[in-house]
N, C-alpha and C. Protein backbone atom coordinates (compact mmCIF):
# COMPACT_ATOMS: atom_id res chain seq x y z
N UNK A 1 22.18 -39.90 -24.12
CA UNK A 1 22.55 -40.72 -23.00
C UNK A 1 21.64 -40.46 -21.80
N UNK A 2 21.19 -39.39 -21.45
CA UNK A 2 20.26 -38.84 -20.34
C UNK A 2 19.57 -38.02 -20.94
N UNK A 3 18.17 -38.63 -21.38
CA UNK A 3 17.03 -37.76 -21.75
C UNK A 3 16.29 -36.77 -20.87
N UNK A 4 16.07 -37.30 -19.64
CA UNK A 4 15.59 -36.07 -19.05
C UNK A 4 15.96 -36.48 -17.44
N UNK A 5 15.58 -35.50 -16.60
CA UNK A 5 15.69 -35.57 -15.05
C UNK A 5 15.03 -35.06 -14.69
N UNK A 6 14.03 -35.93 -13.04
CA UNK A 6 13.21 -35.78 -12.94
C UNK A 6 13.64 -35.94 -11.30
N UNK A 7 13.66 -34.98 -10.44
CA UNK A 7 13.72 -34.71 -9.11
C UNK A 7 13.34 -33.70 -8.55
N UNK A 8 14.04 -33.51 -7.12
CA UNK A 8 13.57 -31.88 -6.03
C UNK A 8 14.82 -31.24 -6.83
N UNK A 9 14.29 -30.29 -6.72
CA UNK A 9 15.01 -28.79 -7.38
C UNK A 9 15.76 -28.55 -5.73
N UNK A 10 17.01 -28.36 -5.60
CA UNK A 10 17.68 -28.26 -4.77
C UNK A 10 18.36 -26.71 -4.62
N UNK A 11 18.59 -26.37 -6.30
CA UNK A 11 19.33 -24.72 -6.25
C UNK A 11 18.86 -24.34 -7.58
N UNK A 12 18.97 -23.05 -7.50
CA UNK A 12 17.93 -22.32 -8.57
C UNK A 12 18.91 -21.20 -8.85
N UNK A 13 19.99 -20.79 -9.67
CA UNK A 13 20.29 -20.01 -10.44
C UNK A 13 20.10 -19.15 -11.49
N UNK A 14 20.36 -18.01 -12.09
CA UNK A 14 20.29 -17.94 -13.26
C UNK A 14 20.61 -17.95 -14.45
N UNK A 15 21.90 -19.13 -14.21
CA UNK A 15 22.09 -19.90 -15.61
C UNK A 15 22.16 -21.44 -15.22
N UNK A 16 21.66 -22.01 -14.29
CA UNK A 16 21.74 -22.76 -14.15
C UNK A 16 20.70 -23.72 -12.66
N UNK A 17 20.11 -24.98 -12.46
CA UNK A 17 19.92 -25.29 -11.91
C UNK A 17 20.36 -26.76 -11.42
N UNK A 18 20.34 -26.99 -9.69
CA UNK A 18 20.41 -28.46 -9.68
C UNK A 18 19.41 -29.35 -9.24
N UNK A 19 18.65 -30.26 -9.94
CA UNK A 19 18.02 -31.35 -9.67
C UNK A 19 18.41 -32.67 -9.14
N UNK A 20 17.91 -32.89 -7.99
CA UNK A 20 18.48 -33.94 -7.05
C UNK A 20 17.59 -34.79 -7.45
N UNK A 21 18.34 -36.50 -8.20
CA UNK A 21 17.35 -38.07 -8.42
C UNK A 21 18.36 -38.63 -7.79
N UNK A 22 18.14 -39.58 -6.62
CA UNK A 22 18.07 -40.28 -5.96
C UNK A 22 19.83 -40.37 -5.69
N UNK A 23 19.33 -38.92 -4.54
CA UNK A 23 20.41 -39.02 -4.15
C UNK A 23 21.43 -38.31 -4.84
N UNK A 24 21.61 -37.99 -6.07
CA UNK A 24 22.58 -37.68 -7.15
C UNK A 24 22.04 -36.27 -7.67
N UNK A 25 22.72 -35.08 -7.53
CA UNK A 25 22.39 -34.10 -7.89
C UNK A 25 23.03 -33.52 -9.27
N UNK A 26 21.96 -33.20 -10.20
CA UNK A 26 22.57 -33.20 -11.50
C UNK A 26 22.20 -31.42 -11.79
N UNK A 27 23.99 -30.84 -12.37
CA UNK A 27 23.84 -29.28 -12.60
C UNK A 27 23.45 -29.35 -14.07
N UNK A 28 21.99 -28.61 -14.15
CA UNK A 28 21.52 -28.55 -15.25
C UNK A 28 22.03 -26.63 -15.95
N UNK A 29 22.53 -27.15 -17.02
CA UNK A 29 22.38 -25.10 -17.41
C UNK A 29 21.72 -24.92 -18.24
N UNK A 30 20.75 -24.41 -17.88
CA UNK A 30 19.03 -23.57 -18.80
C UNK A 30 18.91 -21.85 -18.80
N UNK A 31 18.48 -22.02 -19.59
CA UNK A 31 17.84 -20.74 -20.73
C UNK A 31 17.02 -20.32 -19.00
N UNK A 32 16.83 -18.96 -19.70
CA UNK A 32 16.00 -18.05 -19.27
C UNK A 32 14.65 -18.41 -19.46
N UNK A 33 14.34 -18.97 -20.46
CA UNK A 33 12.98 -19.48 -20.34
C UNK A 33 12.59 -20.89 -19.79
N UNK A 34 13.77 -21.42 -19.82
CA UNK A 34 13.54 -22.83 -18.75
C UNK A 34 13.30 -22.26 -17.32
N UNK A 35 14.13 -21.60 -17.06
CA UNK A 35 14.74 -21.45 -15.90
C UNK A 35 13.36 -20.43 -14.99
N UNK A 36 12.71 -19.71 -15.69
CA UNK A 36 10.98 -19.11 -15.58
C UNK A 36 10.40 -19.87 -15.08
N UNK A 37 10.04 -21.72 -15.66
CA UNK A 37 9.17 -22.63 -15.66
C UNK A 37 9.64 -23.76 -14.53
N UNK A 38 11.03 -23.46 -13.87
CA UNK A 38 11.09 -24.48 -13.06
C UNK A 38 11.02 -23.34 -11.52
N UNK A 39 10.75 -24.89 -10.76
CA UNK A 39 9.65 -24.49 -9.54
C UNK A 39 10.84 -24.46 -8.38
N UNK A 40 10.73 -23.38 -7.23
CA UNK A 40 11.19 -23.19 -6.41
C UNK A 40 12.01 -24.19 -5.80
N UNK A 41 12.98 -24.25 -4.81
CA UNK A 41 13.93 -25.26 -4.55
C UNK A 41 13.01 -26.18 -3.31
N UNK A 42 13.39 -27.17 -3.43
CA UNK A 42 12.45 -27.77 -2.30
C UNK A 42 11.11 -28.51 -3.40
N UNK A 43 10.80 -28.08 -4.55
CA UNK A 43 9.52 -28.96 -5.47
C UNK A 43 10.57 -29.52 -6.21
N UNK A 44 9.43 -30.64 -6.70
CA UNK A 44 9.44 -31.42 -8.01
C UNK A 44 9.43 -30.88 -9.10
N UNK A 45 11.03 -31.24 -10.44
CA UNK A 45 11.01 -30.55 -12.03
C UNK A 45 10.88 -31.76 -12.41
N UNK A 46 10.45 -32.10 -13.62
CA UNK A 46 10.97 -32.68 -14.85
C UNK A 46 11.81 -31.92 -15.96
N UNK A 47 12.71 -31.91 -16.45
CA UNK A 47 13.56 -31.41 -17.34
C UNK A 47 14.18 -32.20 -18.35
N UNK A 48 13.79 -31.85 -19.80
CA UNK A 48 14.40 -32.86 -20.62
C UNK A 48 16.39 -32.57 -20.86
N UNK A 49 16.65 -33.26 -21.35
CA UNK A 49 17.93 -32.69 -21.02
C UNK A 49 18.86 -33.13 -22.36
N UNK A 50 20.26 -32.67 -22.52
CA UNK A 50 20.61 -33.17 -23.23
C UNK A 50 22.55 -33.28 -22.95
N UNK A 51 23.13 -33.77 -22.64
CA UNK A 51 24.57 -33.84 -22.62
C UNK A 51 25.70 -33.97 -23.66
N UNK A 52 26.64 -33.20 -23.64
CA UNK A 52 27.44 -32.19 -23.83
C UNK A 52 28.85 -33.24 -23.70
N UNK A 53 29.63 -34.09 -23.82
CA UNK A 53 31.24 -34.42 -24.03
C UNK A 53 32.12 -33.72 -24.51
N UNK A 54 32.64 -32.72 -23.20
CA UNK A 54 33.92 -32.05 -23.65
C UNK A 54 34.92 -32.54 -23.37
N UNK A 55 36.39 -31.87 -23.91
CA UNK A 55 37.79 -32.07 -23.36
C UNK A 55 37.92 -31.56 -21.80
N UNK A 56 36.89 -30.94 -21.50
CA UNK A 56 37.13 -30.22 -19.87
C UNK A 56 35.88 -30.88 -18.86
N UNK A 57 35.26 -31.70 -19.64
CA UNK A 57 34.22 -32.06 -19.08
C UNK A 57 32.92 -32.54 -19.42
N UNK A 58 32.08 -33.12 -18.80
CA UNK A 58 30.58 -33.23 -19.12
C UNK A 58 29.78 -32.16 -18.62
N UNK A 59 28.82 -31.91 -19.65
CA UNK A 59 28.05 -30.50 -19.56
C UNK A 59 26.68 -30.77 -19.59
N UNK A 60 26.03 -30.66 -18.54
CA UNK A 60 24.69 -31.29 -19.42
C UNK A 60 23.32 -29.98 -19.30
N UNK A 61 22.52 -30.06 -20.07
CA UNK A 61 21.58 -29.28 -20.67
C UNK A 61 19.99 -29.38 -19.90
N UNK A 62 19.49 -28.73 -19.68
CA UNK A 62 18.52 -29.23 -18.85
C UNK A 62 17.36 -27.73 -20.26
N UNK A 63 16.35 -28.56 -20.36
CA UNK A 63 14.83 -27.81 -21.17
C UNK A 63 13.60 -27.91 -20.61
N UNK A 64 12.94 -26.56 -20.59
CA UNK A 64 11.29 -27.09 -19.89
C UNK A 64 10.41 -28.02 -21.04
N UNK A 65 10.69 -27.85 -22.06
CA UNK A 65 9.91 -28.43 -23.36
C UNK A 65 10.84 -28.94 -24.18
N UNK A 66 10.50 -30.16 -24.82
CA UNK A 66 11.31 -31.24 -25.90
C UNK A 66 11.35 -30.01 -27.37
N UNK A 67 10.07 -29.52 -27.21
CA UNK A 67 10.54 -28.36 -28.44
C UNK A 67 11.73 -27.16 -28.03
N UNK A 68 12.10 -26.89 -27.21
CA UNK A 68 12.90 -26.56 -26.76
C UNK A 68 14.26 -26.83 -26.77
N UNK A 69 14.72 -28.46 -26.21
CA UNK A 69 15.36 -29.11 -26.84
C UNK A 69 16.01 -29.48 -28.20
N UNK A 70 15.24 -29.31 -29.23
CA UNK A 70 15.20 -29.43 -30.37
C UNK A 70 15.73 -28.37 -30.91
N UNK A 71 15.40 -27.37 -30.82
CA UNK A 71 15.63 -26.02 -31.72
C UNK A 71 17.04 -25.81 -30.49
N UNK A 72 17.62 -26.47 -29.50
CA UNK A 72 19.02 -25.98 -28.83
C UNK A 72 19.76 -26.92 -29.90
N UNK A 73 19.35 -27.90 -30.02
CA UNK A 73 19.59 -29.28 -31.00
C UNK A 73 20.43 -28.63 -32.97
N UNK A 74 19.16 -28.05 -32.68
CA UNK A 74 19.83 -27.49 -34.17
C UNK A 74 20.68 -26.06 -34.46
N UNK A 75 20.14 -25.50 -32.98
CA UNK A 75 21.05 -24.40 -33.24
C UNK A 75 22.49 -24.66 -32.77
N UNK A 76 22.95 -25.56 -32.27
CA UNK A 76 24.33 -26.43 -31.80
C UNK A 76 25.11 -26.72 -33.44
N UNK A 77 23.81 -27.44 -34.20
CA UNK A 77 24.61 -27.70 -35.08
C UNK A 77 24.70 -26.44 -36.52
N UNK A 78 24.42 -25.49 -36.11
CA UNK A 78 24.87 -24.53 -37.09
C UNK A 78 26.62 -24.09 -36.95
N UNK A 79 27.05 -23.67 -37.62
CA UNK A 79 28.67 -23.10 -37.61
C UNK A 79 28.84 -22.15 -36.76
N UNK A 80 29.98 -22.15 -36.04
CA UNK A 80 29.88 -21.24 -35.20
C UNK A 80 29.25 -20.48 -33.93
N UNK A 81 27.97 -21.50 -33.62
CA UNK A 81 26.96 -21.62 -32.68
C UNK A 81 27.53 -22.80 -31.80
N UNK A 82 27.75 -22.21 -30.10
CA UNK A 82 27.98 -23.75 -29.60
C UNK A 82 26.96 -23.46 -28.35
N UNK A 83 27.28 -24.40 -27.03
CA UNK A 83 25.90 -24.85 -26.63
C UNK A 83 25.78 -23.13 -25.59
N UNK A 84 26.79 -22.61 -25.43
CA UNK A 84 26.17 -21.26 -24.40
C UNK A 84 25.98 -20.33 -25.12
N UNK A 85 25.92 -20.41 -26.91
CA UNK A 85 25.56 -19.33 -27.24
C UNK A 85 24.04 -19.82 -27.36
N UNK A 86 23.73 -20.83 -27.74
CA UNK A 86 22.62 -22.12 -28.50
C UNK A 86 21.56 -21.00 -27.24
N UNK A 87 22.27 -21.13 -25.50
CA UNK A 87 21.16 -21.17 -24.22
C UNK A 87 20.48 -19.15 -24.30
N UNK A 88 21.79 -19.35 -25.01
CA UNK A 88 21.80 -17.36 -24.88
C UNK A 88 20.38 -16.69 -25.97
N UNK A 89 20.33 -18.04 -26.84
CA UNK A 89 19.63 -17.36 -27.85
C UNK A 89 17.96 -17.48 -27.56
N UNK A 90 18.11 -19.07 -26.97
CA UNK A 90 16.87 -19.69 -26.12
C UNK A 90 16.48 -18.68 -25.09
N UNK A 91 17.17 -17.70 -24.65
CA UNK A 91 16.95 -16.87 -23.52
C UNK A 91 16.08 -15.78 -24.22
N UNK A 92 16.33 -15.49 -25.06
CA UNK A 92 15.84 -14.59 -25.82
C UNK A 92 14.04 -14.43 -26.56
N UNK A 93 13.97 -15.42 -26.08
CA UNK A 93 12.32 -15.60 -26.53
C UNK A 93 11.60 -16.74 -26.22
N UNK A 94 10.35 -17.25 -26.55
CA UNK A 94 9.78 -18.76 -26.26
C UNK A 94 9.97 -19.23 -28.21
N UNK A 95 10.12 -20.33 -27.82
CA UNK A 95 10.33 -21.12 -28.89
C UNK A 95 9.43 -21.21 -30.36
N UNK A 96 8.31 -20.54 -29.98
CA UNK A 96 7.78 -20.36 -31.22
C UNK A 96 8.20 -19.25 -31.87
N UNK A 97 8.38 -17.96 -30.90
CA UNK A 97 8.69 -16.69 -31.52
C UNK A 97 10.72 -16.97 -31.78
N UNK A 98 10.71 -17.45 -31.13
CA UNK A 98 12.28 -17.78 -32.05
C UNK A 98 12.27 -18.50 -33.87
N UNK A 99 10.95 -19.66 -33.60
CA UNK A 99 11.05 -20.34 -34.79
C UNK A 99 10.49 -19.08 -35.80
N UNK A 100 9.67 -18.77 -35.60
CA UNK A 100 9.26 -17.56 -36.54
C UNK A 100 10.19 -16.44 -36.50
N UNK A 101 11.10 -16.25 -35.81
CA UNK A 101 12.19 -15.27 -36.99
C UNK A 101 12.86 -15.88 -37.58
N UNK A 102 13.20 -16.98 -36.99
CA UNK A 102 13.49 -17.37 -37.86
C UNK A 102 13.08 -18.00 -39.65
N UNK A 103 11.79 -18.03 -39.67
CA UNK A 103 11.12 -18.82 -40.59
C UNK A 103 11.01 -17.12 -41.24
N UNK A 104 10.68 -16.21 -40.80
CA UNK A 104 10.84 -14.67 -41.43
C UNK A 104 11.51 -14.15 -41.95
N UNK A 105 13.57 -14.54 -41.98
CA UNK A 105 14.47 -14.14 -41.52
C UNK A 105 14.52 -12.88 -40.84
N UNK A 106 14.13 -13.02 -39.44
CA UNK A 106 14.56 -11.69 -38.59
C UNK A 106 15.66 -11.51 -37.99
N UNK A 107 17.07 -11.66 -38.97
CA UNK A 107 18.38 -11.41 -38.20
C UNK A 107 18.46 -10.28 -37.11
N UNK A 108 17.92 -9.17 -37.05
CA UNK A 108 17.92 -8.32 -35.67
C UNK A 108 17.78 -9.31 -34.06
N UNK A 109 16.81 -10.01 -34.50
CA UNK A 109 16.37 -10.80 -33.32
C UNK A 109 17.62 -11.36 -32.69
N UNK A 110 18.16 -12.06 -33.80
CA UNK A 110 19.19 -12.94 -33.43
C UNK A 110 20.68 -11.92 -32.66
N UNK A 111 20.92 -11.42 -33.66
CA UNK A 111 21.84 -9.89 -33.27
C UNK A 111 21.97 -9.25 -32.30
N UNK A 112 20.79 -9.37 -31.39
CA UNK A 112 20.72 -8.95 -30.09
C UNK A 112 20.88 -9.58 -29.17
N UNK A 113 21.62 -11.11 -29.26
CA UNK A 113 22.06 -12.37 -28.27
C UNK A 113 23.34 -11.81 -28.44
N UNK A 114 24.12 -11.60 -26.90
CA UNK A 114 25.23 -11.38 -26.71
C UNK A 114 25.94 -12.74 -27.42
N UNK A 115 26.89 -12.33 -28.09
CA UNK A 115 28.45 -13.34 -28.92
C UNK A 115 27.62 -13.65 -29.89
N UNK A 116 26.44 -13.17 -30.62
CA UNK A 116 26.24 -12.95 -32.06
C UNK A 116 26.49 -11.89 -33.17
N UNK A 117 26.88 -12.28 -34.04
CA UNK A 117 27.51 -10.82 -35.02
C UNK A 117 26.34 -10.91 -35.38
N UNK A 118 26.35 -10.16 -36.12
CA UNK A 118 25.93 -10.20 -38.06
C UNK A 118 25.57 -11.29 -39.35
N UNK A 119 26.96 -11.90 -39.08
CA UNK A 119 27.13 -13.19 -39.85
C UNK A 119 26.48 -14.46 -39.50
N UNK A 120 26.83 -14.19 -37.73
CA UNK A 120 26.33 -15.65 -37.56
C UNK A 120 24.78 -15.41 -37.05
N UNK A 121 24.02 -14.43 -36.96
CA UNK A 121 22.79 -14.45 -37.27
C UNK A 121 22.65 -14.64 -38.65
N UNK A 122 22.89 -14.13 -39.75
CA UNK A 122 22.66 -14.50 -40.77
C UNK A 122 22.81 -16.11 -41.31
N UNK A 123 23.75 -16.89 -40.51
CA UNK A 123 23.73 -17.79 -40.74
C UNK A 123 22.97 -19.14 -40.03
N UNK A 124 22.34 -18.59 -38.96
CA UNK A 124 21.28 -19.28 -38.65
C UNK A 124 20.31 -19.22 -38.86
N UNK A 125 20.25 -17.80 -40.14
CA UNK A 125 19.00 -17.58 -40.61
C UNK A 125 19.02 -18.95 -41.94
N UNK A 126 19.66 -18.86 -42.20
CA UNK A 126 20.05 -19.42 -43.61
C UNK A 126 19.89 -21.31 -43.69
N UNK A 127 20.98 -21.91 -42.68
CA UNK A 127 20.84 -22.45 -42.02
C UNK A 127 19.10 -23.53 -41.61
N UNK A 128 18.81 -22.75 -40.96
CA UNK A 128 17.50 -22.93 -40.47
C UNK A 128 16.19 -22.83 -40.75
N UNK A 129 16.48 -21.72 -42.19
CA UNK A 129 14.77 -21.68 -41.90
C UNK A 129 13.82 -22.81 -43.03
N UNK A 130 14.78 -23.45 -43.66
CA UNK A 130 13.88 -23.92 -44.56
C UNK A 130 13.54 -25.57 -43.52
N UNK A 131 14.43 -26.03 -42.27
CA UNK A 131 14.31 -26.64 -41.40
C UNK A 131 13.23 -26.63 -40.51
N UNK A 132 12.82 -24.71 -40.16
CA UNK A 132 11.74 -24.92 -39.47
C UNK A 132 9.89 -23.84 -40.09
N UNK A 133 10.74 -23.67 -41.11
CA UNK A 133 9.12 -23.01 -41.98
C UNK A 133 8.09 -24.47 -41.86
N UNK A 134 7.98 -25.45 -41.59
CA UNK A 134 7.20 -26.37 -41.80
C UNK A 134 6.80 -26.61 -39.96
N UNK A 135 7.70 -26.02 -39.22
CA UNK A 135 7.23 -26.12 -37.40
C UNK A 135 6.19 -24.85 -37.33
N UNK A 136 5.87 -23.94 -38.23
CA UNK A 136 5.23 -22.39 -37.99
C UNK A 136 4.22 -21.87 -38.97
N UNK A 137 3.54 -22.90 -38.38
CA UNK A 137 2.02 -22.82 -39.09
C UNK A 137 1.59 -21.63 -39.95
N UNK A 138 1.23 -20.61 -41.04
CA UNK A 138 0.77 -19.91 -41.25
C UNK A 138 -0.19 -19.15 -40.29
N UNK A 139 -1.28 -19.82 -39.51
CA UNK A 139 -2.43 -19.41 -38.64
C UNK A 139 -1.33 -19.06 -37.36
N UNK A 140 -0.45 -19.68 -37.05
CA UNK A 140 0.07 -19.40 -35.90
C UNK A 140 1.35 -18.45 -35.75
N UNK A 141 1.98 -17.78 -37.22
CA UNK A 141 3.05 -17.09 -36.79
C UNK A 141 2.38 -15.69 -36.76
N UNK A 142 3.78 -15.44 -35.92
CA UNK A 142 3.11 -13.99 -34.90
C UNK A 142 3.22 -13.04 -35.71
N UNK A 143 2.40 -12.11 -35.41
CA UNK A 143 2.33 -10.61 -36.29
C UNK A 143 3.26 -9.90 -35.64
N UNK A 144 4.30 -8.80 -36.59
CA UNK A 144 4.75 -7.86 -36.02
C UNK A 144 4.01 -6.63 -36.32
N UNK A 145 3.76 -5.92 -35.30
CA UNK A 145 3.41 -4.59 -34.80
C UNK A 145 3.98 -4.03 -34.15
N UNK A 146 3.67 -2.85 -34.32
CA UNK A 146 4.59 -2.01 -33.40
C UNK A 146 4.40 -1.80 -31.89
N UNK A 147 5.31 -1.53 -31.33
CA UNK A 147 5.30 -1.80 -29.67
C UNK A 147 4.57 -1.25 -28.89
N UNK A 148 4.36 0.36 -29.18
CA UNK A 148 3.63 1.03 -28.60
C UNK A 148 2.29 0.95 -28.49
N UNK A 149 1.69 0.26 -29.77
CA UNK A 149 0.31 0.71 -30.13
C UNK A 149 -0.43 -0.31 -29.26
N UNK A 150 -1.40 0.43 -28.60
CA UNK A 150 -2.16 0.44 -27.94
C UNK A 150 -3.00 -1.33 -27.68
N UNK A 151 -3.26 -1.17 -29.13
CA UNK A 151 -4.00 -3.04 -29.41
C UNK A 151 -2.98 -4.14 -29.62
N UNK A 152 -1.68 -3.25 -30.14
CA UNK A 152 -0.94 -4.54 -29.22
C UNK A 152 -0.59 -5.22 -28.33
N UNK A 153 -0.69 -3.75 -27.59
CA UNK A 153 -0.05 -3.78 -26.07
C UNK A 153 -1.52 -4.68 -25.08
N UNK A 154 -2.52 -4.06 -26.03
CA UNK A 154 -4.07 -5.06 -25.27
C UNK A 154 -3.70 -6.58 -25.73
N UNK A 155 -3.11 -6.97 -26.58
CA UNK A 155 -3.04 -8.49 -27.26
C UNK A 155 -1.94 -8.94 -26.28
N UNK A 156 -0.88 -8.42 -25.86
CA UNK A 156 -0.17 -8.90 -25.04
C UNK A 156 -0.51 -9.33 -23.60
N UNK A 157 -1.28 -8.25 -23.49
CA UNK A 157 -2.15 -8.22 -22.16
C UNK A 157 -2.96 -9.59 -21.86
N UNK A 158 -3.50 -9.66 -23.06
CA UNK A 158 -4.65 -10.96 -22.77
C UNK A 158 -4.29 -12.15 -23.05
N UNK A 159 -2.67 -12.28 -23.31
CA UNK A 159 -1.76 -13.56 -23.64
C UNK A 159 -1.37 -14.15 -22.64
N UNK A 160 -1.11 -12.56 -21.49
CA UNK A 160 -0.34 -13.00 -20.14
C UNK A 160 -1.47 -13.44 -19.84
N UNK A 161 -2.95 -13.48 -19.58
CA UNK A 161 -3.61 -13.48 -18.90
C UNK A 161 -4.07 -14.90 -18.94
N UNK A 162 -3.35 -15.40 -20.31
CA UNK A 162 -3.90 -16.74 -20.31
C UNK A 162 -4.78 -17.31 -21.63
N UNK A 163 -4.57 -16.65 -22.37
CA UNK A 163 -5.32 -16.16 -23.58
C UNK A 163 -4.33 -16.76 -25.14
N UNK A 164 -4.79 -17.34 -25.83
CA UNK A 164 -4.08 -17.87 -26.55
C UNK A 164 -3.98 -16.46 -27.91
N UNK A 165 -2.83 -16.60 -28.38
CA UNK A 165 -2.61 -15.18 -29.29
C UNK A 165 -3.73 -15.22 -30.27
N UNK A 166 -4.15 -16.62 -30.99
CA UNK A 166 -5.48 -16.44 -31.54
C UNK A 166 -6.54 -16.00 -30.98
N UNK A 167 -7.20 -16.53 -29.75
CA UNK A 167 -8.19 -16.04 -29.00
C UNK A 167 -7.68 -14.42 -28.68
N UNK A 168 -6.81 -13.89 -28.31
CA UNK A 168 -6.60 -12.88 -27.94
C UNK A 168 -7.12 -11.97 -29.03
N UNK A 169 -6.69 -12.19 -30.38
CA UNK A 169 -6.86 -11.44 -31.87
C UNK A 169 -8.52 -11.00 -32.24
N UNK A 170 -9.14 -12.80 -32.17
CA UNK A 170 -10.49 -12.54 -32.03
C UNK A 170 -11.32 -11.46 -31.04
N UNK A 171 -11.10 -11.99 -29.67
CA UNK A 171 -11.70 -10.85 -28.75
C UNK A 171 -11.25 -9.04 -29.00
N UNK A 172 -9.96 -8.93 -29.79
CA UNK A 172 -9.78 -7.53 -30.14
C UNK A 172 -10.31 -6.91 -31.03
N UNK A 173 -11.02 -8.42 -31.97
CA UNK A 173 -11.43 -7.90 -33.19
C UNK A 173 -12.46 -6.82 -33.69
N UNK A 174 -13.71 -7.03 -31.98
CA UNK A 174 -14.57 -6.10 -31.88
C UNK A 174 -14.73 -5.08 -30.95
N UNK A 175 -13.61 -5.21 -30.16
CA UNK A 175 -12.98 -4.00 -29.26
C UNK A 175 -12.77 -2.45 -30.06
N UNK A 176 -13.60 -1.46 -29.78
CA UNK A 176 -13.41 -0.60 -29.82
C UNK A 176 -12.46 0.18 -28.50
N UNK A 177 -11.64 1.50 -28.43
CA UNK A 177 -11.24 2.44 -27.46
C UNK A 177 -9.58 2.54 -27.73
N UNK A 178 -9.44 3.88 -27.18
CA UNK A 178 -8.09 3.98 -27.60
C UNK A 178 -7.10 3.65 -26.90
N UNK A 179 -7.51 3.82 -25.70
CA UNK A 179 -6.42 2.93 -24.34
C UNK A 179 -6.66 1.85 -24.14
N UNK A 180 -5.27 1.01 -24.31
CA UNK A 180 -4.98 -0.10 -23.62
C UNK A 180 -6.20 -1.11 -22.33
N UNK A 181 -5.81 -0.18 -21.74
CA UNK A 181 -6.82 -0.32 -20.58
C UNK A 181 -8.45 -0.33 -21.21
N UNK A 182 -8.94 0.17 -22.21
CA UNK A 182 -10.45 0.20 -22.32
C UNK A 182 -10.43 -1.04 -23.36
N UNK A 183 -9.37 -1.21 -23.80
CA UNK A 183 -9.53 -2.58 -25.30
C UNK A 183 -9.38 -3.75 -24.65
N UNK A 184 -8.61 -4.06 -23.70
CA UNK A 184 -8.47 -5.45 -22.75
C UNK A 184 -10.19 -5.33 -21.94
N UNK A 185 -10.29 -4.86 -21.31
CA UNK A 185 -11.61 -4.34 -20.18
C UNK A 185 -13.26 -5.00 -21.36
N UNK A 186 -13.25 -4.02 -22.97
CA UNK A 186 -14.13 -4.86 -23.64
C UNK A 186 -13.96 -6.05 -24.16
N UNK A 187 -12.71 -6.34 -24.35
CA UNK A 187 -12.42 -7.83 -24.83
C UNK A 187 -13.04 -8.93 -23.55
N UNK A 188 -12.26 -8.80 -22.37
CA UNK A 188 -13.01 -9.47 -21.54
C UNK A 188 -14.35 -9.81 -21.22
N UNK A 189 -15.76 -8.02 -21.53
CA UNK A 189 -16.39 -8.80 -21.50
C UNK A 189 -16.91 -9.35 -22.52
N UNK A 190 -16.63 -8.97 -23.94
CA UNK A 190 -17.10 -10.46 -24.53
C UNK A 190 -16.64 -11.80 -24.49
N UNK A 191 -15.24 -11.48 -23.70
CA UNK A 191 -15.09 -13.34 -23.35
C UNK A 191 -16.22 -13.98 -22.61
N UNK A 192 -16.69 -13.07 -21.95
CA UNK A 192 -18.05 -13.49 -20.83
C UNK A 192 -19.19 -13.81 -21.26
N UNK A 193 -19.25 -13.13 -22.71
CA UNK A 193 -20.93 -13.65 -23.00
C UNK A 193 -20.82 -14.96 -24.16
């Protein structure tokens, strides 16, 4: 019924924001990762959105990305998943690294969204992944490594920086040093030459 909204950001919460179109201020409730990507009160959002018909009310959904949307879309329609657990889980990661545990089955991931058991991670593992193994490219799902180590912690580094996780992989590839700090520092400069 209302695909998206597109106004001044009026209030900025953290489960929620309101976008003012013309005149009409609409309470959007977004994820933690929406809620990152929209801009101070007083600018211009676009937000795709999606609404909610309850017995207590209309609820409506506000997303920084239609892929975003989508994967709230399907995690709504799993059992036992409804739309504030759907935002809780969206909070929990960006949408690719959600689709890839899922496409992995990484029930831990899921397990760690407050009002998820056991089961019902398992069942959005189940559920889902043969839905989104075809959204998670081989070249593009993420490696797990361990947290500490050093060249991960440089791959993360050069993601924030703007660095796509492939490009990031490549430039590490000929990085020698054992700190963090010396493996980002040579990666950069071969971004330079």
């Amino acid at each position: 019924m209302i695909a998206s909204v597109r106004g001044t950001v009026t209030v900025r919460r953290p489960d929620h924001v309101v976008v003012e179109c013309g005149g009409v201020g609409y309470r959007l409730a977004v994820s933690a990762q929406t809620l990152h990507r929209v801009p101070s009160a007083g600018k211009e959002a676009l937000l795709h959105t999606h609404l909610v018909l309850r017995d207590d009310g209309m609820h409506l959904y506000g997303f920084a990305t239609e892929e975003e949307r989508e994967l709230f879309l399907m995690l709504v329609g799993v059992q036992a998943v409804g739309p504030k657990v759907a935002l809780a889980v969206l909070s929990g990661g960006t949408t690719r690294e959600l689709l890839n545990a899922m496409a992995t089955g990484d029930s831990a991931r899921f397990q760690a969204v407050p009002g998820i058991g056991k089961r019902t991670a398992d069942r959005i593992i189940v559920e889902l992944r043969e839905k989104v193994a075809d959204a998670v490219p081989p070249e593009q799902a993420i490696r797990i490594t361990r947290r500490d180590d050093p060249r991960s912690l440089a791959r993360e580094g050069l993601v924030e920086l703007g660095y796509s996780p492939q490009e990031a992989d490549e430039l590490l590839d000929g990085a020698s040093g054992e700190r963090v700090e010396d493996l980002i520092a040579e990666a950069l400069r071969t971004a330079r030459r």
